[in-house]
N, C-alpha and C. Protein backbone atom coordinates (compact mmCIF):
# COMPACT_ATOMS: atom_id res chain seq x y z
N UNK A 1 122.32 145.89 99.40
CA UNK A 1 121.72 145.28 100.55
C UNK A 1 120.77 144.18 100.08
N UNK A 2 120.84 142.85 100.60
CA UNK A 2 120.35 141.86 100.21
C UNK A 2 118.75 142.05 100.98
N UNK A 3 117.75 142.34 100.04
CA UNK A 3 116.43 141.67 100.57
C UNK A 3 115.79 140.27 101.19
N UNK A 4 115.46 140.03 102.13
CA UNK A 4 114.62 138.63 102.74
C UNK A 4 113.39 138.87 102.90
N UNK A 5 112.85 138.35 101.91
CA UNK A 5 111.27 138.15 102.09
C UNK A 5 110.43 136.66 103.07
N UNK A 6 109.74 137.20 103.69
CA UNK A 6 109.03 136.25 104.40
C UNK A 6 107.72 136.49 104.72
N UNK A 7 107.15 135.36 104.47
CA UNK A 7 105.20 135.16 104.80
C UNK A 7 105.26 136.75 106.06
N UNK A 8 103.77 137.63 105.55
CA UNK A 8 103.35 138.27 106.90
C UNK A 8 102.85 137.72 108.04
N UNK A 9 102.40 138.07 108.77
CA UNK A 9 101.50 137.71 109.66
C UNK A 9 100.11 137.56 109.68
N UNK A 10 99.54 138.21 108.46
CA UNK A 10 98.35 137.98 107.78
C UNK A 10 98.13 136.98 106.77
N UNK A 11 99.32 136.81 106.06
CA UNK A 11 99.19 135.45 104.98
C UNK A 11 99.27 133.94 105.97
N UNK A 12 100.08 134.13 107.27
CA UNK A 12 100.32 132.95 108.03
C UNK A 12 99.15 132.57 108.41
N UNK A 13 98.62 133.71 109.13
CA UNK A 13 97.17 133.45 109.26
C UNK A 13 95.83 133.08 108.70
N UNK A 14 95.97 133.29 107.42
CA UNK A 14 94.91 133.05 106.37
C UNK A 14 95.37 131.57 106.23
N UNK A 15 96.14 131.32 105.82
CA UNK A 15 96.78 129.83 105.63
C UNK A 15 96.20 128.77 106.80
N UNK A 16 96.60 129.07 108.29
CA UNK A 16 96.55 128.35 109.21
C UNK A 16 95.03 128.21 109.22
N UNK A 17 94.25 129.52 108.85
CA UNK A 17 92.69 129.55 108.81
C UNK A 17 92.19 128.39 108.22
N UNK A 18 93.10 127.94 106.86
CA UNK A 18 92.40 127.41 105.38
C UNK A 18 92.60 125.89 106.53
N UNK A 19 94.21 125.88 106.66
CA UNK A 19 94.12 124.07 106.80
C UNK A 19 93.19 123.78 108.16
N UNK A 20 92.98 125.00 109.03
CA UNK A 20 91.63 124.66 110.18
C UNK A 20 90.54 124.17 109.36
N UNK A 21 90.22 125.07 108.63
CA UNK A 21 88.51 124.39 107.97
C UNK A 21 89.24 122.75 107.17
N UNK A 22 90.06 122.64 106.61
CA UNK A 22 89.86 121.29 105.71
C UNK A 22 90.36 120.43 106.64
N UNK A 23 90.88 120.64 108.02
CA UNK A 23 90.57 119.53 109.07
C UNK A 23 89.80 119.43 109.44
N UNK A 24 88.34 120.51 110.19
CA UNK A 24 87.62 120.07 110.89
C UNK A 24 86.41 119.57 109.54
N UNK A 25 87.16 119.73 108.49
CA UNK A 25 85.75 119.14 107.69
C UNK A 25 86.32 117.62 107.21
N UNK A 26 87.83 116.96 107.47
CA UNK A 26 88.21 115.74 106.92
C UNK A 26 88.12 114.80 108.25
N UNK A 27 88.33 115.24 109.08
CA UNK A 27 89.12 114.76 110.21
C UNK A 27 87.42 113.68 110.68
N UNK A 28 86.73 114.29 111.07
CA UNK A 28 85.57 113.57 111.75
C UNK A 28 85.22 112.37 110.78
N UNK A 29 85.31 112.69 109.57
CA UNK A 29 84.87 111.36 108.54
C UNK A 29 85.88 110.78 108.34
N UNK A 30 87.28 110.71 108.79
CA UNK A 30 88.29 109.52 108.93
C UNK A 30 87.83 109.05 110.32
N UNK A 31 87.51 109.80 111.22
CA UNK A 31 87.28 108.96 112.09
C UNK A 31 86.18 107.96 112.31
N UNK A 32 84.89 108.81 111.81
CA UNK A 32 84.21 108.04 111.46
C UNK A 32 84.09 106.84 110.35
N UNK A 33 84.63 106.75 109.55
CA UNK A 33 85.09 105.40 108.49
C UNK A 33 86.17 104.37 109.42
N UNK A 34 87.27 105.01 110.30
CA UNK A 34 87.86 104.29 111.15
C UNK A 34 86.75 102.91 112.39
N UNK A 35 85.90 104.41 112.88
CA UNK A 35 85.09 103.63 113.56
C UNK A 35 84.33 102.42 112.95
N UNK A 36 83.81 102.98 111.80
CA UNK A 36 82.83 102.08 111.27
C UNK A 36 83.73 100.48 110.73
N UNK A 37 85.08 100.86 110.11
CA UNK A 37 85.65 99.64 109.89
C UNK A 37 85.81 98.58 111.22
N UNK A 38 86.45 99.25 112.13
CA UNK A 38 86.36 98.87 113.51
C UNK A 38 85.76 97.95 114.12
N UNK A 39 84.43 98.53 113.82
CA UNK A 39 82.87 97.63 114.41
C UNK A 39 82.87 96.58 113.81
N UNK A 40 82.99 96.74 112.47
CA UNK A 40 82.49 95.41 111.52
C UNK A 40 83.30 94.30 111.56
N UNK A 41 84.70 94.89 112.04
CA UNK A 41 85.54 93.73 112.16
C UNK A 41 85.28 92.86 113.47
N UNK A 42 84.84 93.60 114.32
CA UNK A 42 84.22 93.30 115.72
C UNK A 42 83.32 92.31 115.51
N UNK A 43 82.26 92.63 114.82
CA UNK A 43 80.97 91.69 114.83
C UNK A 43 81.72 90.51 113.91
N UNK A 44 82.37 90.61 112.67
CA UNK A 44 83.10 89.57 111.95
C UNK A 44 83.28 88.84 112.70
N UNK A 45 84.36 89.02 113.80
CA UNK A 45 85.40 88.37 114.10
C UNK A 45 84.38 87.46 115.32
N UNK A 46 83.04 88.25 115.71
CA UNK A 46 82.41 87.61 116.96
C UNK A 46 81.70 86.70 116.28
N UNK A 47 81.55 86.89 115.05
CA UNK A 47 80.48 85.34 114.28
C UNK A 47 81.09 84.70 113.72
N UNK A 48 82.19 84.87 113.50
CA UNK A 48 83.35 83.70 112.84
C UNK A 48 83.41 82.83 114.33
N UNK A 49 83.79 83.19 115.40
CA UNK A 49 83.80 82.62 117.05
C UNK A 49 82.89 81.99 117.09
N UNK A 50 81.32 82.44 117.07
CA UNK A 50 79.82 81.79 117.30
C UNK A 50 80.15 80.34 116.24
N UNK A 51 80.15 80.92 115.17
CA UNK A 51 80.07 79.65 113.85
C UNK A 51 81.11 78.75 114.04
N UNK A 52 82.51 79.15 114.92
CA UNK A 52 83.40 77.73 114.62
C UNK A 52 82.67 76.88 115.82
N UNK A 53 82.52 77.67 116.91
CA UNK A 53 81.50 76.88 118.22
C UNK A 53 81.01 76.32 117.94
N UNK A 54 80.13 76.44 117.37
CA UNK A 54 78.25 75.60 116.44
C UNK A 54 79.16 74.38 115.74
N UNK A 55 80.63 74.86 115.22
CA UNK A 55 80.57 73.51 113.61
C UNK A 55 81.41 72.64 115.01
N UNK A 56 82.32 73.47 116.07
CA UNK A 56 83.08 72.33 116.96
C UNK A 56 82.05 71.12 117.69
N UNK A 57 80.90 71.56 118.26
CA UNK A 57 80.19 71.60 119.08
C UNK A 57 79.17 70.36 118.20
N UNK A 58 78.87 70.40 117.00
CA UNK A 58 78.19 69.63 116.13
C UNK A 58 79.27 68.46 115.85
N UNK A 59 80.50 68.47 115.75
CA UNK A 59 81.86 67.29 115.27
C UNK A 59 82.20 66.65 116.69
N UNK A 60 81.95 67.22 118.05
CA UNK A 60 82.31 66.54 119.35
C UNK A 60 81.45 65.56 119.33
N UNK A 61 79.79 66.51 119.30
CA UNK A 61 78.88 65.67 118.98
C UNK A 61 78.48 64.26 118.33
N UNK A 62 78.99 64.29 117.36
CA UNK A 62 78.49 63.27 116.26
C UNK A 62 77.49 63.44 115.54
N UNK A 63 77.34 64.70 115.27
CA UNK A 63 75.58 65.41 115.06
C UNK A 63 75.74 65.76 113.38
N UNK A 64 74.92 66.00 112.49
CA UNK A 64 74.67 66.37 111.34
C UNK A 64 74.10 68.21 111.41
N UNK A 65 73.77 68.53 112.45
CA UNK A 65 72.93 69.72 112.55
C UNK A 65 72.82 70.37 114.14
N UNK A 66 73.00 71.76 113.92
CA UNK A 66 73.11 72.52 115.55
C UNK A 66 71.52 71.80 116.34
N UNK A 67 70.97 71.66 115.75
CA UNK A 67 69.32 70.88 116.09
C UNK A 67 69.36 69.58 116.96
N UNK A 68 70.46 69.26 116.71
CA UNK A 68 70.14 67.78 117.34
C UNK A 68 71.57 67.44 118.30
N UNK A 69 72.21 69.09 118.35
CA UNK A 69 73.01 69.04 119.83
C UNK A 69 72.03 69.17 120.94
N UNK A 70 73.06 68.92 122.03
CA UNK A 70 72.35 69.00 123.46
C UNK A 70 72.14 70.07 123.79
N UNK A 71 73.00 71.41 123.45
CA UNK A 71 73.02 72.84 123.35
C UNK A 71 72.07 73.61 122.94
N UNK A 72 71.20 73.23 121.94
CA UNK A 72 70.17 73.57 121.01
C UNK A 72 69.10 74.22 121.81
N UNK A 73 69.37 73.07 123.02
CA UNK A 73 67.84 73.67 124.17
C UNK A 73 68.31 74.61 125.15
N UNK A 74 70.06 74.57 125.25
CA UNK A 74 70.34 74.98 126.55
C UNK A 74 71.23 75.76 126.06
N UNK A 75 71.18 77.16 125.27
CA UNK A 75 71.48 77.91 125.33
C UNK A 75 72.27 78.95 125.47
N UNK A 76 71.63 79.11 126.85
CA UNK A 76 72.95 79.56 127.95
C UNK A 76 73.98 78.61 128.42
N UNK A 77 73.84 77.47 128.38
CA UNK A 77 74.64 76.83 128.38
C UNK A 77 75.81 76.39 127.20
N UNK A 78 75.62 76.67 125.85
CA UNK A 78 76.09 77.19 125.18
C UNK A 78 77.06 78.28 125.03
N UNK A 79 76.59 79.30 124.95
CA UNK A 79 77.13 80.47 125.91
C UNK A 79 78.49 80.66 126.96
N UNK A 80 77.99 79.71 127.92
CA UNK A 80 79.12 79.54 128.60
C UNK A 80 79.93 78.57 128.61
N UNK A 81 79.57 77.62 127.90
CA UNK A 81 80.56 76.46 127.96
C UNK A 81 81.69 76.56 126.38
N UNK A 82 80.80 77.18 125.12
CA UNK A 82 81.31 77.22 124.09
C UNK A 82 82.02 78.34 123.78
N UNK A 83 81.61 79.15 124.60
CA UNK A 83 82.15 81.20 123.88
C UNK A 83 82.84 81.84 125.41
N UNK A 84 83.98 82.27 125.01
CA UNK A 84 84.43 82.89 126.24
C UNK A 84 83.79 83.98 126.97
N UNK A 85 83.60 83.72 128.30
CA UNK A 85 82.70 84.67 128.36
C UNK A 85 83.07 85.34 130.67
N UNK A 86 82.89 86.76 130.31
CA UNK A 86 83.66 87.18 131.76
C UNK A 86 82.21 87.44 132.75
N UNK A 87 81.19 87.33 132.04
CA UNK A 87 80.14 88.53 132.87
C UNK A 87 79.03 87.66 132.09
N UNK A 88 78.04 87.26 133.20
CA UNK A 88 76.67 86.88 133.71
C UNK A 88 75.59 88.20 133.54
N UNK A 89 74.59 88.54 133.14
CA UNK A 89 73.62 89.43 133.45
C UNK A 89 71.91 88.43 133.07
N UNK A 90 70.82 88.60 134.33
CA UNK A 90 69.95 88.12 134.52
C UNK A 90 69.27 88.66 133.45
N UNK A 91 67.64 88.01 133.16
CA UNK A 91 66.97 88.77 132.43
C UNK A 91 66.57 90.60 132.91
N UNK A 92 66.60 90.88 134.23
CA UNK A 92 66.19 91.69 134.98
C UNK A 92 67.54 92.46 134.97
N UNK A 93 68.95 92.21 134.42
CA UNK A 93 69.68 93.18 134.63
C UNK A 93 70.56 93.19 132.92
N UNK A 94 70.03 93.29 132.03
CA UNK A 94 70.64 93.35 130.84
C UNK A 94 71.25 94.65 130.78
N UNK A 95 70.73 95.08 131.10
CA UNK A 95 71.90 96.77 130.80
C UNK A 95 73.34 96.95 132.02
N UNK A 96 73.07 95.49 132.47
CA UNK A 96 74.87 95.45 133.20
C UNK A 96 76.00 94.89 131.92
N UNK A 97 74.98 94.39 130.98
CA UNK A 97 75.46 93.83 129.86
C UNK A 97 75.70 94.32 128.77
N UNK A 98 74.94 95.19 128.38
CA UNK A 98 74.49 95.55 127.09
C UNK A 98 74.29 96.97 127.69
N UNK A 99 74.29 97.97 126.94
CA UNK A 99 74.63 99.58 126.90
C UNK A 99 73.20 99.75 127.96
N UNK A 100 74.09 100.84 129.33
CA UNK A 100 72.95 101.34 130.19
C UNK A 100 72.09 102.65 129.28
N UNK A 101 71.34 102.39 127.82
CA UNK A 101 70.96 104.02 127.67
C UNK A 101 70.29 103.47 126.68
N UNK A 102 69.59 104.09 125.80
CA UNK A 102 68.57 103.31 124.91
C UNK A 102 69.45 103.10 123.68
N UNK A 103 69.18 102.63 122.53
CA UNK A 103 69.52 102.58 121.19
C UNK A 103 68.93 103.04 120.63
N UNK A 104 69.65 104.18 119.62
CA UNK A 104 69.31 105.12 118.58
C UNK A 104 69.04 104.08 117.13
N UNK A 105 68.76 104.90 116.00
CA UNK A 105 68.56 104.00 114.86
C UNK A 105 69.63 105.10 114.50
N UNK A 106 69.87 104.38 112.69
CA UNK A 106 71.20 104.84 111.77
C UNK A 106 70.54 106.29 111.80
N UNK A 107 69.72 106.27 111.03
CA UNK A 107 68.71 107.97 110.72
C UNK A 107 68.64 108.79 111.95
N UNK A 108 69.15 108.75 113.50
CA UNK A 108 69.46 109.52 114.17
C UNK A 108 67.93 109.23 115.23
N UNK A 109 67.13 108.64 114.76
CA UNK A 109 65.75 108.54 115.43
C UNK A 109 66.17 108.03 116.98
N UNK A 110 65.79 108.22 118.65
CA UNK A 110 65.32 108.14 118.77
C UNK A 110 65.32 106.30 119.64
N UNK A 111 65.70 105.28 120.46
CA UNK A 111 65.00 104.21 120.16
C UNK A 111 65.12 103.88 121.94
N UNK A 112 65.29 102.98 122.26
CA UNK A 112 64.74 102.55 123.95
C UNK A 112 65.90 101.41 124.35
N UNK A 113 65.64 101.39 125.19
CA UNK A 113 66.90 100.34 126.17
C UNK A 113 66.27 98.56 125.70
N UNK A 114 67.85 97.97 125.32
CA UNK A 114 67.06 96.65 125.52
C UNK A 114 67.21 95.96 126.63
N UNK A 115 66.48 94.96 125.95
CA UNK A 115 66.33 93.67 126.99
C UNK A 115 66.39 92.60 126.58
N UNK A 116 66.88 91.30 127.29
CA UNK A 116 67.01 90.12 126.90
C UNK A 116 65.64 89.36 127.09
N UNK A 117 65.80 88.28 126.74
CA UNK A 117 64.20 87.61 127.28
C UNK A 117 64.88 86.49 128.26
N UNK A 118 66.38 86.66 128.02
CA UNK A 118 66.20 85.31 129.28
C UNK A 118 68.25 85.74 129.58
N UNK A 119 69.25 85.51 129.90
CA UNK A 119 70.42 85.85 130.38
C UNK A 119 70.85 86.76 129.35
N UNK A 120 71.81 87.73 129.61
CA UNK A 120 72.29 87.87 128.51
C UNK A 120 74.09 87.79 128.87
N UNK A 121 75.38 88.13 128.35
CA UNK A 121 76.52 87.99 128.72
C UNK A 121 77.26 88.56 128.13
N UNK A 122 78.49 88.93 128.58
CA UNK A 122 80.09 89.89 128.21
C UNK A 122 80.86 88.76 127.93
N UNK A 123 81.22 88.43 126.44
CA UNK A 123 82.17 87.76 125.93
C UNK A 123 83.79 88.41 126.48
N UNK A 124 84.88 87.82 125.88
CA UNK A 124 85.86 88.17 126.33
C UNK A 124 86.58 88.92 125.53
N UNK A 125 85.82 89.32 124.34
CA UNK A 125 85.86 90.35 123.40
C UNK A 125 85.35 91.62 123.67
N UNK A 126 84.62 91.93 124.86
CA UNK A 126 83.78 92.53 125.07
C UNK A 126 82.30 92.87 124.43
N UNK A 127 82.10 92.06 123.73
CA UNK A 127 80.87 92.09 123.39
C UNK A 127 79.69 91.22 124.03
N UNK A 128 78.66 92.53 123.70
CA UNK A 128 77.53 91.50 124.71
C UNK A 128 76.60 90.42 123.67
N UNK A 129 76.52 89.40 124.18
CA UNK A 129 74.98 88.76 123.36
C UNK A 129 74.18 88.03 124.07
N UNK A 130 73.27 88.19 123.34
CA UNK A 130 71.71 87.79 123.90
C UNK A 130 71.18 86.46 122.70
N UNK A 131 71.18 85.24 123.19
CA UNK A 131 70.91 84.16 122.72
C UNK A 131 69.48 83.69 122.40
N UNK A 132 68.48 83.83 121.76
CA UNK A 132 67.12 83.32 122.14
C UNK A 132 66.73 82.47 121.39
N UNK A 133 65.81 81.38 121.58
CA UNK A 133 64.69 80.70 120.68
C UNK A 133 63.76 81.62 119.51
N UNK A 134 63.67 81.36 118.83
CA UNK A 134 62.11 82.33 117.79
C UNK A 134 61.77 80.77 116.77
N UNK A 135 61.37 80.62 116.89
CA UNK A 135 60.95 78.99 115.72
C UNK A 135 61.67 78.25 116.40
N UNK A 136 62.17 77.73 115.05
CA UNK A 136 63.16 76.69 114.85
C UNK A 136 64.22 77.19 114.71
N UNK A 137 65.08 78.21 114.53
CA UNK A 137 66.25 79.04 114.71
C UNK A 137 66.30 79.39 116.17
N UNK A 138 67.55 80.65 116.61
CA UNK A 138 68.21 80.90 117.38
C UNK A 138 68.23 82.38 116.67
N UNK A 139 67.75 83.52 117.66
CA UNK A 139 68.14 84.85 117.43
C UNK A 139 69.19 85.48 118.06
N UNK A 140 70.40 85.81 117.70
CA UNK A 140 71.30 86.78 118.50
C UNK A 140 71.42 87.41 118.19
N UNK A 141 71.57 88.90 119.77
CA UNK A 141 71.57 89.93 119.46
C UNK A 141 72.91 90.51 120.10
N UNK A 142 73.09 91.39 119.54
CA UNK A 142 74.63 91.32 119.99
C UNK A 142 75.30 92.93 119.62
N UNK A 143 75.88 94.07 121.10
CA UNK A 143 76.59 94.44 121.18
C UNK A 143 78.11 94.67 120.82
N UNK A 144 78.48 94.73 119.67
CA UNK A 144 79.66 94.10 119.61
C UNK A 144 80.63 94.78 120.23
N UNK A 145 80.64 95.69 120.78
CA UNK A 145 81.62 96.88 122.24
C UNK A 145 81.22 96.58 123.66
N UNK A 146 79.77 96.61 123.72
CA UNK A 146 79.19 96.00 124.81
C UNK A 146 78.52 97.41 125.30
N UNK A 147 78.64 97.91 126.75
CA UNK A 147 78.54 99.59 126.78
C UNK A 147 78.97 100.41 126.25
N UNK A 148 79.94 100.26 125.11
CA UNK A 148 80.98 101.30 124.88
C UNK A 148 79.85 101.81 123.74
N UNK A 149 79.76 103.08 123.02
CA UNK A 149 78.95 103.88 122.11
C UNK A 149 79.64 103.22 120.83
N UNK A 150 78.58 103.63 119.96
CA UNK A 150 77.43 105.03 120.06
C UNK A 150 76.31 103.98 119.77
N UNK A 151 75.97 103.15 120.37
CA UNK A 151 74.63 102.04 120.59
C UNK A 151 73.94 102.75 119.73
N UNK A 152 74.06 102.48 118.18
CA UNK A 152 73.67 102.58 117.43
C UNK A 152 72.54 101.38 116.82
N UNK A 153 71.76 100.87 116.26
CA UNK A 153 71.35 99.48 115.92
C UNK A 153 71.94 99.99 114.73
N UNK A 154 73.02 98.60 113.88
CA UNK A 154 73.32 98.96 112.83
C UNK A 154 74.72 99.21 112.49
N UNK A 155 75.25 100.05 113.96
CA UNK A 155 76.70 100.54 113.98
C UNK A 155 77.13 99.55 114.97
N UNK A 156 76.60 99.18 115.94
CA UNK A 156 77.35 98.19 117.27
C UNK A 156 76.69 96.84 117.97
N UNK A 157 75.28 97.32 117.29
CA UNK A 157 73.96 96.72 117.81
C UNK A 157 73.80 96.01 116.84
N UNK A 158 73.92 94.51 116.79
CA UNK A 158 73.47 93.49 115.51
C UNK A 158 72.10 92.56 115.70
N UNK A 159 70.83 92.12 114.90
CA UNK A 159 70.58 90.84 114.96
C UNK A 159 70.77 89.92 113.65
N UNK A 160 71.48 88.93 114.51
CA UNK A 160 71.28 87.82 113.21
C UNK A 160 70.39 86.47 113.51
N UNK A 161 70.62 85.59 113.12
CA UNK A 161 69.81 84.10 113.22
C UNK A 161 70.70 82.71 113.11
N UNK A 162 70.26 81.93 113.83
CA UNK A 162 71.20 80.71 113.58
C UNK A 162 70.27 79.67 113.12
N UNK A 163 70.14 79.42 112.20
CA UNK A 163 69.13 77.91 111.26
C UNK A 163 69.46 76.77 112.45
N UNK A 164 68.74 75.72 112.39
CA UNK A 164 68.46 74.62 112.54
C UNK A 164 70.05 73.78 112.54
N UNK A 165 70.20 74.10 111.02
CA UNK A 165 71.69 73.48 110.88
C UNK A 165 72.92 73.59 111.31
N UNK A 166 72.74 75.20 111.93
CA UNK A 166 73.76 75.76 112.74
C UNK A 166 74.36 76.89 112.01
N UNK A 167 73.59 77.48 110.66
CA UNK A 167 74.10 78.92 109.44
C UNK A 167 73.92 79.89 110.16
N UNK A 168 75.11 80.63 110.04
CA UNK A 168 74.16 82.14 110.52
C UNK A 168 73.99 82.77 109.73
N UNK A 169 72.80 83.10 109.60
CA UNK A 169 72.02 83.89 108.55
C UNK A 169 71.22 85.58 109.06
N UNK A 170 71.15 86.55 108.25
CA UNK A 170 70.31 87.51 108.41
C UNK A 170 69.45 87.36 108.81
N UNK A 171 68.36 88.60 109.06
CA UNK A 171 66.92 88.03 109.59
C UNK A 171 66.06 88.11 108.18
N UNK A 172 66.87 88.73 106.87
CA UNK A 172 65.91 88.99 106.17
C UNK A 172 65.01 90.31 105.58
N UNK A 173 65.53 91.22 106.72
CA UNK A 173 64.96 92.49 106.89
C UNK A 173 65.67 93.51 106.72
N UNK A 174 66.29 93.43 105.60
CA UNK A 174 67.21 94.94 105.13
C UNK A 174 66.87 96.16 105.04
N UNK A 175 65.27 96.05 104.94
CA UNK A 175 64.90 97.53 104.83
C UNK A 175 64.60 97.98 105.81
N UNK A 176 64.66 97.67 106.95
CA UNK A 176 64.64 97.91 108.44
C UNK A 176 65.95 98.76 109.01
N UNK A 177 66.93 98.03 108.66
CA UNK A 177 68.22 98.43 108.94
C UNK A 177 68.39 99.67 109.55
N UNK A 178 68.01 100.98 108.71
CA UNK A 178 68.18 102.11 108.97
C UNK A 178 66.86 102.48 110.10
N UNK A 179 65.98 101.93 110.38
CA UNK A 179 65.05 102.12 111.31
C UNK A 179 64.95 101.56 112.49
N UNK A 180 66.05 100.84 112.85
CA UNK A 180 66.14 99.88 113.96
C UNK A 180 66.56 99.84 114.80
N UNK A 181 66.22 100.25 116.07
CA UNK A 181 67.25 100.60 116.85
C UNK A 181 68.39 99.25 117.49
N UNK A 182 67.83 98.52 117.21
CA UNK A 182 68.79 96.94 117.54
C UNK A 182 69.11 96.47 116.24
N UNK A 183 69.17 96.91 115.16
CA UNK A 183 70.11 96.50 113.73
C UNK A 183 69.46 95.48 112.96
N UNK A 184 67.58 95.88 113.40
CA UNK A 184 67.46 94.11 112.66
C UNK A 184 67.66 94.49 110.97
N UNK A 185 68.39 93.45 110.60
CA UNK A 185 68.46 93.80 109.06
C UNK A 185 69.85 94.09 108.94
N UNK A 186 70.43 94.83 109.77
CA UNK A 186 71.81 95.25 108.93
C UNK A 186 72.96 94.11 109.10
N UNK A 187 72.90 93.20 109.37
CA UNK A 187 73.70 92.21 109.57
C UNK A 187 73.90 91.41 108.21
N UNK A 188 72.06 91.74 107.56
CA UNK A 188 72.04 91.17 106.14
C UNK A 188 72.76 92.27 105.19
N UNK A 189 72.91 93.50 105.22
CA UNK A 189 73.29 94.30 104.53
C UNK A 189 74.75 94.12 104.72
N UNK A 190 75.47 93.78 105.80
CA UNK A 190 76.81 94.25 106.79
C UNK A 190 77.69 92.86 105.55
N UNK A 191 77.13 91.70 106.37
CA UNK A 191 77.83 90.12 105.78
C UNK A 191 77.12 89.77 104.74
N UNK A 192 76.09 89.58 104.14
CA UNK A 192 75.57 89.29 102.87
C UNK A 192 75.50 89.81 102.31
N UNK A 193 75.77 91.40 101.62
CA UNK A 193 75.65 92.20 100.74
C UNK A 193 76.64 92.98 100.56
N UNK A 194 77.49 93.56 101.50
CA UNK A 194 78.10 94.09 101.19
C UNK A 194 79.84 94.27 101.76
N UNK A 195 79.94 92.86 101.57
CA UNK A 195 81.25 91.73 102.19
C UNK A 195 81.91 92.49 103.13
N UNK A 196 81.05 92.98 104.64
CA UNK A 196 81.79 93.59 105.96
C UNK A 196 82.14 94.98 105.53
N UNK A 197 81.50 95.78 104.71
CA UNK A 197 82.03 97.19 104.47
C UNK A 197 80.61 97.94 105.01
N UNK A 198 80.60 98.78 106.15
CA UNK A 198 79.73 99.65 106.65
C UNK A 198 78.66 100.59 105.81
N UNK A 199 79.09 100.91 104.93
CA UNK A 199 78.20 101.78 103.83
C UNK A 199 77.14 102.43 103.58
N UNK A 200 76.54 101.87 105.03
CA UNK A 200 75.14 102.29 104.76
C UNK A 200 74.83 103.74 105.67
């Protein structure tokens, strides 16, 4: 009489046990590295858009520098004439724009709802940004999902700067990054340090 051996019902089970734990312990950090690649390509792809604007916008011109367009003062007009854009929000209604709930920092802290200081808007990427004066630069801040989570500063939530000349540059403030609930700093860590790879 020929014997057939086959798994019990206790070895099937121990087994099915094992590959449960090494999914629920792999699975969330592919997703999370998914996400994080995700984002960065998001914000990439939204400042590669900003920067060809600025260099088109400076060559229509006849201009040497984003400084001495007509745009420079007007902003929002910028905004809408240069960057595709579906959705208007007042200074008084930025969270039609930008995530209705506060922003957390990377370290899990904690952070508050923003606000624009003057329009802010829904690109056609869905990302939100907020355009402002600070000096002689241009600060944007920028949603790159828009409402969609986890309004992180850092993970979705960017600030960067636009020079005089029309560069976009960091703010400078990398060691902030992880404390911020609007990302100041990680934009320098994100594109200047660590060529669009999330890492931090």
């Amino acid at each position: 009489m020929n014997k057939k051996f086959a798994f019990t019902l206790s070895e099937v089970l121990v087994t099915m046990g094992i590959i449960g734990v090494i999914s629920a312990l792999t699975v969330p950090t592919l997703v999370n590295n998914y996400q994080r690649k995700a984002l960065a390509l998001q914000l990439r792809k939204t400042v590669s858009d900003i920067d060809n604007a600025i260099d088109m916008l400076i060559t229509e011109e006849g201009k040497t520098k984003f400084s001495a367009t007509t745009y420079y003062n007007n902003l929002d007009g910028f905004v809408r004439d240069k960057l595709k854009t579906i959705k208007t929000c007042s200074k008084d209604e930025t969270n039609k724009c930008f995530a209705n709930e506060n922003y957390n920092t990377i370290n899990g802290a904690a952070g508050s709802a923003f606000t624009c200081e003057g329009n802010s808007y829904v690109l056609a990427s869905s990302a939100a940004i907020c355009m402002t004066k600070s000096g002689t630069s241009v600060k944007v801040n920028i949603d790159v999902n828009g409402q969609d989570g986890p309004n992180i500063g850092g993970r979705d939530m960017f600030i960067f700067m636009i020079n005089s000349n029309g560069e976009i540059t960091g703010t400078g403030n990398e060691d902030t990054c992880t404390t911020s609930n609007f990302g100041d700093g990680c934009y320098d860590l994100l594109a200047e340090e660590n060529n669009w790879k999330m890492n931090y």
